[in-house]
C-alpha atoms as a PDB file:
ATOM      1  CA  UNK A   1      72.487 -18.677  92.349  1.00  0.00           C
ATOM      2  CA  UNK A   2      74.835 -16.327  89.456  1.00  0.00           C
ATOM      3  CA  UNK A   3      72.081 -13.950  89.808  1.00  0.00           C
ATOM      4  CA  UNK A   4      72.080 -13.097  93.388  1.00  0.00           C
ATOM      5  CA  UNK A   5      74.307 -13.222  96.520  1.00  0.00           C
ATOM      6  CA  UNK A   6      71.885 -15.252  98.267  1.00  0.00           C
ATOM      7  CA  UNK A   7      74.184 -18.168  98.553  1.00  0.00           C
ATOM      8  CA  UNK A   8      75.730 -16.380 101.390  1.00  0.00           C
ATOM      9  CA  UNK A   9      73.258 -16.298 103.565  1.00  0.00           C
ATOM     10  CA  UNK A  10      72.497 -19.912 105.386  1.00  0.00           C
ATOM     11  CA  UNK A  11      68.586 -20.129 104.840  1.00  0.00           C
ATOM     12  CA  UNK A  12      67.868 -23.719 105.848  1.00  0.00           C
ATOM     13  CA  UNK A  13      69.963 -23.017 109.241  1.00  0.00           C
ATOM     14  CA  UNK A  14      67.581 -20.210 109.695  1.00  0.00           C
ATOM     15  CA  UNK A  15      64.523 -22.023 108.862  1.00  0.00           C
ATOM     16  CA  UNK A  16      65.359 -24.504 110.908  1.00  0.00           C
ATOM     17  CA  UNK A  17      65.836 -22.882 113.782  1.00  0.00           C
ATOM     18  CA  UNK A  18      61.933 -21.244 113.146  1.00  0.00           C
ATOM     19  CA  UNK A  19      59.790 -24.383 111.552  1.00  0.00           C
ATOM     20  CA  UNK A  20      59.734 -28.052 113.482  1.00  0.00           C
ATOM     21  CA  UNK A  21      59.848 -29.741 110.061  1.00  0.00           C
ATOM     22  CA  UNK A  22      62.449 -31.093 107.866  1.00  0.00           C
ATOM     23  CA  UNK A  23      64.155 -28.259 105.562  1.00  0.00           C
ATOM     24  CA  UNK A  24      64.970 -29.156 102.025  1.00  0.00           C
ATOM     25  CA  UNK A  25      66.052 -26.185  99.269  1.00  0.00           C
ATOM     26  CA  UNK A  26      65.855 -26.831  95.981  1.00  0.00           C
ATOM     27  CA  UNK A  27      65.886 -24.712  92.908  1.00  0.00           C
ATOM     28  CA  UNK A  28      62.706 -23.340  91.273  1.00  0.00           C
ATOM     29  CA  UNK A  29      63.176 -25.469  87.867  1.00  0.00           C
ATOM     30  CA  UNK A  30      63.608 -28.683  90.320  1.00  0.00           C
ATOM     31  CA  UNK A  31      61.057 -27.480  92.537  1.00  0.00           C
ATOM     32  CA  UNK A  32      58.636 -27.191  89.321  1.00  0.00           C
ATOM     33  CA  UNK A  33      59.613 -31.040  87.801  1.00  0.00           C
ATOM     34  CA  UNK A  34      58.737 -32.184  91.057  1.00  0.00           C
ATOM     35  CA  UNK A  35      55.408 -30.780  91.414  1.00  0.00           C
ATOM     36  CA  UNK A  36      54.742 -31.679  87.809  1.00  0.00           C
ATOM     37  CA  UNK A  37      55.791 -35.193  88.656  1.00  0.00           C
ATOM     38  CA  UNK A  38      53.351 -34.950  91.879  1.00  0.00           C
ATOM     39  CA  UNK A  39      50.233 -33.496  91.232  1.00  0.00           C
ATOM     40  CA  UNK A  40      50.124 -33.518  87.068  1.00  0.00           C
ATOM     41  CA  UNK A  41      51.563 -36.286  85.065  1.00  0.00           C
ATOM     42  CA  UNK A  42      50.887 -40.117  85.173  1.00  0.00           C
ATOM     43  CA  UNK A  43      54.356 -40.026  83.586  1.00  0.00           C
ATOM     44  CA  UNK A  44      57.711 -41.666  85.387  1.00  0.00           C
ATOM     45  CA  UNK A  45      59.586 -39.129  82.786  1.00  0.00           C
ATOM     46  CA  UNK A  46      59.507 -35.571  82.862  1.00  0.00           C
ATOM     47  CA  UNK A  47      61.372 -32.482  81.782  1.00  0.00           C
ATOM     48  CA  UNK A  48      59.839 -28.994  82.645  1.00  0.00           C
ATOM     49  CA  UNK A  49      61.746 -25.709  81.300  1.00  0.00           C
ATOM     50  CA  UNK A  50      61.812 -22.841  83.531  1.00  0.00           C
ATOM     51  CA  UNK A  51      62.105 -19.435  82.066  1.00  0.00           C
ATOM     52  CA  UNK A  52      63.131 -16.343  84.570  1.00  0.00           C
ATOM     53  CA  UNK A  53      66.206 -14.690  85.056  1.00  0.00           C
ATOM     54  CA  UNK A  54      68.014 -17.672  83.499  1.00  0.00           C
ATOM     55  CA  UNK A  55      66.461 -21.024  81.763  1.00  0.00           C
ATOM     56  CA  UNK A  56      67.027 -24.136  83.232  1.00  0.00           C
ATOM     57  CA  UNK A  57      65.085 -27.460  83.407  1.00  0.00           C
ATOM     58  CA  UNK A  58      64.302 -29.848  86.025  1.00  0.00           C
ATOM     59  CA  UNK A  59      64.376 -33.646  85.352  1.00  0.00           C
ATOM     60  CA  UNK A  60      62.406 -36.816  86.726  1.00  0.00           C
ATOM     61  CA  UNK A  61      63.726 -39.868  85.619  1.00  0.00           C
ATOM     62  CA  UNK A  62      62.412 -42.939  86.861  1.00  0.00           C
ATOM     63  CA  UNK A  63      60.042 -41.562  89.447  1.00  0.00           C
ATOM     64  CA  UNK A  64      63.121 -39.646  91.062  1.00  0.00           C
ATOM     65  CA  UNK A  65      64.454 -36.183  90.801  1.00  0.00           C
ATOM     66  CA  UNK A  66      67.405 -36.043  88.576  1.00  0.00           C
ATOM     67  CA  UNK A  67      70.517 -33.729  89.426  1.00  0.00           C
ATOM     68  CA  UNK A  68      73.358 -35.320  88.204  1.00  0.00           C
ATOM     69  CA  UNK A  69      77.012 -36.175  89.523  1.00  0.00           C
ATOM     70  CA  UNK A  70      77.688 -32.413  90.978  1.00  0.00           C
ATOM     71  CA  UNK A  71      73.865 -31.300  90.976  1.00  0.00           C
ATOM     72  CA  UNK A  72      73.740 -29.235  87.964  1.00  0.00           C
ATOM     73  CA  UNK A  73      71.746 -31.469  85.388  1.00  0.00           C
ATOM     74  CA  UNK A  74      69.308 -29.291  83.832  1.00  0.00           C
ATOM     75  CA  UNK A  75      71.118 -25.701  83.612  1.00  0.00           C
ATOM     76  CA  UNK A  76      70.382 -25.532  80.189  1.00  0.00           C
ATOM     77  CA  UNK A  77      70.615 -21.958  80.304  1.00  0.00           C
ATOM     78  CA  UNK A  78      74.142 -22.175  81.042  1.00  0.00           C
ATOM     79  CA  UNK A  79      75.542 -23.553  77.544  1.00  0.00           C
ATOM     80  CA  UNK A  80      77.361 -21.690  75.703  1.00  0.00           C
ATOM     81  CA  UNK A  81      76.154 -20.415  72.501  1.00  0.00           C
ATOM     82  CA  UNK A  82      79.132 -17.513  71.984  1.00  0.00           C
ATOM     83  CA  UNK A  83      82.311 -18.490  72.876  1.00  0.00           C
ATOM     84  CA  UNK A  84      82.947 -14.801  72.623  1.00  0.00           C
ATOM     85  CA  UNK A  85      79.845 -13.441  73.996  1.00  0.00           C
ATOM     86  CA  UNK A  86      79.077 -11.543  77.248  1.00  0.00           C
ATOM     87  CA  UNK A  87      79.979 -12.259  80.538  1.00  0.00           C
ATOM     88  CA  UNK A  88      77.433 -14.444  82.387  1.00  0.00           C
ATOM     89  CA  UNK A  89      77.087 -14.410  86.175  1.00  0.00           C
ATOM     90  CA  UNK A  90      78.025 -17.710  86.385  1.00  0.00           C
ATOM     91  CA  UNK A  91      81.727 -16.709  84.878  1.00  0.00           C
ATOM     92  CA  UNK A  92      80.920 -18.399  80.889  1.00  0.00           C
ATOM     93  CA  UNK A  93      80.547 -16.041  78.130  1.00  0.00           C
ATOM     94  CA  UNK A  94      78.007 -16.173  76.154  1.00  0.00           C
ATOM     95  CA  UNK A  95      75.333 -18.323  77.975  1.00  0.00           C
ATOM     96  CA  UNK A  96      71.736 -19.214  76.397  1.00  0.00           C
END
């Protein structure tokens, strides 16, 4: 979350404690792949873009969400495009 501090606070502790059903956080671009996957497409290979404070994408591959080796597949937004642009919250410069 480079955006926010939100990180910080331990949510799915909280709603745990709160809601007698399993707790599973995900990111809004995952969150919207899945529910494309779900509800929209007869497809077993999706990527939907997410465009907000940042752009990333989330990915179903197979039938199964798709995150990569350390969880970050689909952060488009965080490529750099200028090596020598401005600071990003994430700590690149020059992020799409």
């Amino acid at each position: 979350t480079p955006y926010s501090d939100i990180d910080s606070i331990p949510l799915k502790d909280l709603l745990a404690k709160e809601i007698p059903y399993p707790i599973v956080l995900i990111n809004e671009a995952n969150a919207g792949a899945l529910g494309e996957y779900t509800f929209q497409t007869p497809s077993e290979n999706l990527i939907n873009i997410n465009i907000q404070d940042g752009i990333g994408a989330g990915i179903v591959e197979n039938g199964k969400l798709f995150t990569g080796a350390n969880g970050t597949a689909g952060e488009i937004g965080h490529t750099t495009l200028y090596p020598d642009g401005i600071l990003c919250p994430c700590g690149n410069h020059g992020c799409l």
